[in-house]
C-alpha atoms as a PDB file:
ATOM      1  CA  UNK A   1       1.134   3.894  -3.779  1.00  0.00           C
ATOM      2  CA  UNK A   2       3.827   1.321  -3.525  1.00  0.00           C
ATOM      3  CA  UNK A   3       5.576   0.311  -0.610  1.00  0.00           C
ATOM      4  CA  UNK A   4       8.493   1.636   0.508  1.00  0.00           C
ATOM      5  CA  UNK A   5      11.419  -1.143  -0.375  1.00  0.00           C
ATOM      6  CA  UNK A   6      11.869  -1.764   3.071  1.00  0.00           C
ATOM      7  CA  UNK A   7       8.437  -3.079   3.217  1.00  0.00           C
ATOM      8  CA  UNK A   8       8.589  -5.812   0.374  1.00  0.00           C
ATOM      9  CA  UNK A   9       9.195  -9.066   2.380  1.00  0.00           C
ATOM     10  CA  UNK A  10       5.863  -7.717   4.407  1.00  0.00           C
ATOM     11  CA  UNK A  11       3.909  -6.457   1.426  1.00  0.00           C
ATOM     12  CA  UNK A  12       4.600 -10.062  -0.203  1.00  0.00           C
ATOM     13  CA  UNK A  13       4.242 -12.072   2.747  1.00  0.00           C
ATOM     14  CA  UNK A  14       0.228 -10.397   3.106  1.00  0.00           C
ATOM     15  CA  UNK A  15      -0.267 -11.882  -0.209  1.00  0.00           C
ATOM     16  CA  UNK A  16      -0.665 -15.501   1.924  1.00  0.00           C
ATOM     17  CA  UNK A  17      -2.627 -14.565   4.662  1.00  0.00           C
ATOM     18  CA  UNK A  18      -6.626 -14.135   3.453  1.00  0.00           C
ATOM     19  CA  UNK A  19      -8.556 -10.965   4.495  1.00  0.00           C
ATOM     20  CA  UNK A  20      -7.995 -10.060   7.924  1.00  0.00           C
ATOM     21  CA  UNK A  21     -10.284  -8.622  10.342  1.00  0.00           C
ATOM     22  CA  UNK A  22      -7.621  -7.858  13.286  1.00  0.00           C
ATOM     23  CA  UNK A  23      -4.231  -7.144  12.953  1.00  0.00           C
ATOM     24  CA  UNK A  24      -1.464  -6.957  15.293  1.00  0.00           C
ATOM     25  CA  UNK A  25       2.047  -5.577  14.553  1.00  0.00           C
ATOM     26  CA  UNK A  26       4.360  -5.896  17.278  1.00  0.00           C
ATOM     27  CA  UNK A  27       7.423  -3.271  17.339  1.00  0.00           C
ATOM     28  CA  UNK A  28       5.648  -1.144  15.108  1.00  0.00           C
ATOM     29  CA  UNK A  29       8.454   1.471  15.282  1.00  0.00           C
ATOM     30  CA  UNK A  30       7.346   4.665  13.513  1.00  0.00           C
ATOM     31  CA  UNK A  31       3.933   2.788  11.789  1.00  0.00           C
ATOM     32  CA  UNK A  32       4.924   2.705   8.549  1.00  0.00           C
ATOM     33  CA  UNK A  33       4.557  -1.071   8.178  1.00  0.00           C
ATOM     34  CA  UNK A  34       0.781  -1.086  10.459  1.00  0.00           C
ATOM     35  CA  UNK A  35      -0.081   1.935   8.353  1.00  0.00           C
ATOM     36  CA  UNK A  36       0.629  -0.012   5.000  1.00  0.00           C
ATOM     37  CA  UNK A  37      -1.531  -3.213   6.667  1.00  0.00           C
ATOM     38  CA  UNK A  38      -4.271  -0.560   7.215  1.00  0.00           C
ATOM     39  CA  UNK A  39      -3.984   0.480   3.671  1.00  0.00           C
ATOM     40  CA  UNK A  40      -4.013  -3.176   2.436  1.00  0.00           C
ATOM     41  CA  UNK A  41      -6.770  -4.581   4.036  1.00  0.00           C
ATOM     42  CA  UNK A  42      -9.022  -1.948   4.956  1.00  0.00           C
ATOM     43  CA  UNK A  43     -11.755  -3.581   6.545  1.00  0.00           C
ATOM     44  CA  UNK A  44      -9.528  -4.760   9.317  1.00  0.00           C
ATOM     45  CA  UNK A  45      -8.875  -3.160  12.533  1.00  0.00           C
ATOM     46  CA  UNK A  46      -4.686  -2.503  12.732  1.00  0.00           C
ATOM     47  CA  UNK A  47      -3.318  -2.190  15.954  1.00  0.00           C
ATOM     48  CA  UNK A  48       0.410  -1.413  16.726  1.00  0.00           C
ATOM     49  CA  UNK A  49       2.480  -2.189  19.761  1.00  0.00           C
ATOM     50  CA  UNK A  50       6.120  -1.105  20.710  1.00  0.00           C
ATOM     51  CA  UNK A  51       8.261  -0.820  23.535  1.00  0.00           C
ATOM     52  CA  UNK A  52       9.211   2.726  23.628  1.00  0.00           C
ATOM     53  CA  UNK A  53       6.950   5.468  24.322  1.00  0.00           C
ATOM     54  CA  UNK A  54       8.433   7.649  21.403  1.00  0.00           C
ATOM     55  CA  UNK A  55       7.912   5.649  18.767  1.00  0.00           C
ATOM     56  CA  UNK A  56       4.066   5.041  19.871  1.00  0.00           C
ATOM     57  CA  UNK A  57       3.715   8.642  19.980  1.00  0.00           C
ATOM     58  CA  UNK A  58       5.452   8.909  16.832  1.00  0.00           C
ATOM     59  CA  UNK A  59       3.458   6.598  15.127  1.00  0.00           C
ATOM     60  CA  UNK A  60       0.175   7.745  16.300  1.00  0.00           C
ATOM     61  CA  UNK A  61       1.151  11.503  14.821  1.00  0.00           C
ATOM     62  CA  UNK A  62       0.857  10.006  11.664  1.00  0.00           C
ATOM     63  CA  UNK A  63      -2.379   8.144  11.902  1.00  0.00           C
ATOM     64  CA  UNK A  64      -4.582  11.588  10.600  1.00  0.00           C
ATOM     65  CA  UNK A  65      -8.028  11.291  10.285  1.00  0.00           C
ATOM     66  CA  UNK A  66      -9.520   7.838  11.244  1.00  0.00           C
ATOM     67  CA  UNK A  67     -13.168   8.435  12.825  1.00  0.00           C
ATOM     68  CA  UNK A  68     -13.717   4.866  12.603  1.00  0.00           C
ATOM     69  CA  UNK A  69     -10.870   3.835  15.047  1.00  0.00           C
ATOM     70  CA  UNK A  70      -9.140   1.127  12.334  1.00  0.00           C
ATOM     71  CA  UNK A  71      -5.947   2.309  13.308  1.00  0.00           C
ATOM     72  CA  UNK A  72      -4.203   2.769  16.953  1.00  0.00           C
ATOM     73  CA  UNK A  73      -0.573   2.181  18.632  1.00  0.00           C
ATOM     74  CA  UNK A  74      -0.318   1.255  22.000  1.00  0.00           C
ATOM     75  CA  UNK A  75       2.535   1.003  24.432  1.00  0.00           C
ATOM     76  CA  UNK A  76       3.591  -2.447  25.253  1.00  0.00           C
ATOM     77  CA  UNK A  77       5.851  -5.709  26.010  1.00  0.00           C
ATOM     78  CA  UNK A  78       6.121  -8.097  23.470  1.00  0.00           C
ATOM     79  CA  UNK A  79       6.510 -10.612  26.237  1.00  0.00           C
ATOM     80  CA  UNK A  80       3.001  -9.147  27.660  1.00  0.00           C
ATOM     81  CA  UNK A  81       1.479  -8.157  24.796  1.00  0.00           C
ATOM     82  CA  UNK A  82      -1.780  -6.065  26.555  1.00  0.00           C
ATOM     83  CA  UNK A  83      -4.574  -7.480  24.348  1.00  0.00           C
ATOM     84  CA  UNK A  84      -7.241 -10.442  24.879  1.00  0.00           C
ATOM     85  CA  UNK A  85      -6.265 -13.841  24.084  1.00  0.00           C
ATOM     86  CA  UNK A  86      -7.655 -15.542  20.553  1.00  0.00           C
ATOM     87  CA  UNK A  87      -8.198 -11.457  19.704  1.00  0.00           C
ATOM     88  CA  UNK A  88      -6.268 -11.299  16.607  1.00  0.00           C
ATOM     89  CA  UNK A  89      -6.286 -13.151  12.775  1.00  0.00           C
ATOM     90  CA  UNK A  90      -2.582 -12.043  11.673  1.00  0.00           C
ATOM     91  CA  UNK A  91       0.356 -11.264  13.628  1.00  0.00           C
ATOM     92  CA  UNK A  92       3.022  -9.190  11.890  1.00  0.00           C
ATOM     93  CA  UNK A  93       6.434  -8.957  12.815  1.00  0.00           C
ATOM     94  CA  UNK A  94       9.108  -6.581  10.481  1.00  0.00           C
ATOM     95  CA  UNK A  95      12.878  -7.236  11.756  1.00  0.00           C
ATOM     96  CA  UNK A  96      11.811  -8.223  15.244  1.00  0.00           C
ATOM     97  CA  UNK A  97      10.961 -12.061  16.798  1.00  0.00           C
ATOM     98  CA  UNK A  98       7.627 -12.315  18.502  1.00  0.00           C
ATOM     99  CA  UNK A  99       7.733 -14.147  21.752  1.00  0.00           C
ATOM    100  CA  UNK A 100       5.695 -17.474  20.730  1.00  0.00           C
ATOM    101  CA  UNK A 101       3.643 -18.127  23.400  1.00  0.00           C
ATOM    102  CA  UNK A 102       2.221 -14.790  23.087  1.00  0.00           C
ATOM    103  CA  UNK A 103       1.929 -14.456  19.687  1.00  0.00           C
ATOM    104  CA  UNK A 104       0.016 -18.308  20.183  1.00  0.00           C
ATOM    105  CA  UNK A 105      -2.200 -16.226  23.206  1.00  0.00           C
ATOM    106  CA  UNK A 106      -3.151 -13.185  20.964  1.00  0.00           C
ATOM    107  CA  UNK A 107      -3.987 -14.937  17.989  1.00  0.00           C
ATOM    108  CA  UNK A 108      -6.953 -17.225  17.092  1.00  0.00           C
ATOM    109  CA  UNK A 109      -6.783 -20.585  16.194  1.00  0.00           C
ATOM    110  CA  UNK A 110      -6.054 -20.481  12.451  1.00  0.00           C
ATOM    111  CA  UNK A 111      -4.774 -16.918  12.385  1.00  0.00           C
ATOM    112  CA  UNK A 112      -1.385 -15.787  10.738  1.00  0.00           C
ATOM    113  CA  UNK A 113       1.725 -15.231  11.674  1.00  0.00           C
ATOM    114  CA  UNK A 114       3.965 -13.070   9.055  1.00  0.00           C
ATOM    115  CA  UNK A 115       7.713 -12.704  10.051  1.00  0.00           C
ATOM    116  CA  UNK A 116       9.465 -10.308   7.519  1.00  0.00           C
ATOM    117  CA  UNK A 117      13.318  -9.503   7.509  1.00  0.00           C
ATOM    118  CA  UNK A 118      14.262  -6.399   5.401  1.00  0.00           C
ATOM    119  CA  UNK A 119      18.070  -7.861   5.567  1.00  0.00           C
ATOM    120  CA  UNK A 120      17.847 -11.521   6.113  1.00  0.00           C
ATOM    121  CA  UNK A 121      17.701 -14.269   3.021  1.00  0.00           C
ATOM    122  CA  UNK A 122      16.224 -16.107   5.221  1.00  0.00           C
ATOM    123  CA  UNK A 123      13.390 -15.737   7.944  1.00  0.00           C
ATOM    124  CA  UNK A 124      13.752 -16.565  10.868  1.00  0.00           C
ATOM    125  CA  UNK A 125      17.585 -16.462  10.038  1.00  0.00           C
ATOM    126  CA  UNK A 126      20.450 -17.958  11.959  1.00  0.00           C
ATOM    127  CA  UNK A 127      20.210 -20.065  15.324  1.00  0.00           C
ATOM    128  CA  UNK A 128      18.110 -17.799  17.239  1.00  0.00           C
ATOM    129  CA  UNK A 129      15.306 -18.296  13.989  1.00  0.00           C
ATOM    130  CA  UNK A 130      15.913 -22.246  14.357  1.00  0.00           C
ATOM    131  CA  UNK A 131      15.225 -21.890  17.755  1.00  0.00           C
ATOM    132  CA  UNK A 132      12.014 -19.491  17.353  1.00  0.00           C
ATOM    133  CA  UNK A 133      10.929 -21.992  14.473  1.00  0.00           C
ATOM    134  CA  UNK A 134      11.447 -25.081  17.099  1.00  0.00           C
ATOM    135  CA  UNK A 135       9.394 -22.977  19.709  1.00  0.00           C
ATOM    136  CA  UNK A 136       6.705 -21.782  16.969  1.00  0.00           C
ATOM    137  CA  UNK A 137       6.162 -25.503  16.091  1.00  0.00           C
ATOM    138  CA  UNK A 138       5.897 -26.729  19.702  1.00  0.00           C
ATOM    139  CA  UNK A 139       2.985 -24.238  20.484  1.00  0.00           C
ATOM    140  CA  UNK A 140       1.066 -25.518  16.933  1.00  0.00           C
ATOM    141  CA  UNK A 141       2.234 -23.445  14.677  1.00  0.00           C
ATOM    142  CA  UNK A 142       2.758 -24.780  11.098  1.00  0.00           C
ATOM    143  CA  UNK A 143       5.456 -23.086   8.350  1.00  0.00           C
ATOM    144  CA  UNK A 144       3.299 -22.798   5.581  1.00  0.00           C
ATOM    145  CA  UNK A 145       5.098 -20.441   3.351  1.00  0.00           C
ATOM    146  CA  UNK A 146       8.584 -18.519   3.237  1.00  0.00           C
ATOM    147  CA  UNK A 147      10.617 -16.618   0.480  1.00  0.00           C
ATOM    148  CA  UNK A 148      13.367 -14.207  -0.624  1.00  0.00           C
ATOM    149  CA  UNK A 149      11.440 -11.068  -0.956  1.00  0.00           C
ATOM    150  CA  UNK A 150      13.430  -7.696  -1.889  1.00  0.00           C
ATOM    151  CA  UNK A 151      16.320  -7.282  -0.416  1.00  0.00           C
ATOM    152  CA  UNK A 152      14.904  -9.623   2.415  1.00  0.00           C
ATOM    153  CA  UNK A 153      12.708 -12.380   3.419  1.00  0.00           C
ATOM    154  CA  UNK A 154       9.683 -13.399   4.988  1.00  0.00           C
ATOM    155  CA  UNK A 155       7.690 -16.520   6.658  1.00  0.00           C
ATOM    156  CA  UNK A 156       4.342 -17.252   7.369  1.00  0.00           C
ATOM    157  CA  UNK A 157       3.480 -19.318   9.879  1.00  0.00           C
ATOM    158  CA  UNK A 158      -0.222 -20.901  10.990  1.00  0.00           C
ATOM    159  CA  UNK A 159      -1.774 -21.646  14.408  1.00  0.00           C
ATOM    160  CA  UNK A 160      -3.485 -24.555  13.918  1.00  0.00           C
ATOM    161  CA  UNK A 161      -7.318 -25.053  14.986  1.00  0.00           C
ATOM    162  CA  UNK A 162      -8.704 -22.568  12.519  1.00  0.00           C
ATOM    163  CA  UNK A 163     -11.421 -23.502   9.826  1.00  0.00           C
ATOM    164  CA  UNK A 164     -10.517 -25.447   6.965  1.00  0.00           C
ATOM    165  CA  UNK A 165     -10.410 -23.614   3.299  1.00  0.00           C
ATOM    166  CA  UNK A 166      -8.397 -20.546   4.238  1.00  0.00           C
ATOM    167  CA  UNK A 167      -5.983 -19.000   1.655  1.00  0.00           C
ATOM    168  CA  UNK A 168      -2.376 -20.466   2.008  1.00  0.00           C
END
């Protein structure tokens, strides 16, 4: 099945990430965009994490059958994202900023981080993405790819320290 248009910049931006084993979308909303990462790479272990209380309930109506546990949304800050530090290999973010020195606590040295816009030509767009980019680079982060996608955008982004030989 294709994704829905809304979920282009993301479904092109997971084309430079390699094969995840834990993934992390923050603001997850209804789960459409952690259920598509499920459905993408489905080795991996998808978690999804939102502010409001609705949505996580929302989104976890439409998880179905799972016995395995791949898939689960959970209540949370992005500002105190409740998960282990180095716990994650790709961070994805649709229409929202991560806070960076979470997103640098949650995710392991070398993992991804995927910022998609379903609006924006550009990601991070305007001053608050020049300042997110400054902060992103500060904490080790290298911009390794970004591009018009859709009707939107996306950028990935790379916490340096992982192993060499990873797909860019």
């Amino acid at each position: 099945m294709p994704p829905s248009p809304l979920l282009t910049p993301l479904a092109a931006a997971v084309l430079h990430v390699g094969d995840p084993e834990r993934i992390l979308q923050i603001e997850c909303g209804d789960g459409e965009a952690a259920l598509f990462l499920a459905r993408e790479f489905p080795s991996a272990r998808v978690r999804g994490v939102d502010s409001s209380e609705g949505r996580v309930r929302q989104a976890g109506a439409r998880i179905g059958l799972d016995p395995e546990g791949r898939i689960a949304f959970k209540q949370g800050n992005p500002r105190s994202l409740p998960f282990p530090a180095d716990h994650f290999d790709l961070l994805a973010a649709v229409d929202a900023h991560p806070v960076p020195g979470e997103a640098a606590r949650v995710l392991r040295p070398g993992g991804f981080l995927a910022l998609a816009s379903t609006r924006a030509a550009t990601t991070p767009a305007g001053w608050g993405g020049k300042l997110l980019r400054r902060r992103l680079a500060r904490l080790g982060f290298e911009s390794i790819w970004t591009e018009a996608a859709g009707e939107g955008s996306f950028s990935i982004h790379r916490l340096r320290g992982g192993a060499p030989g990873l797909a860019l």
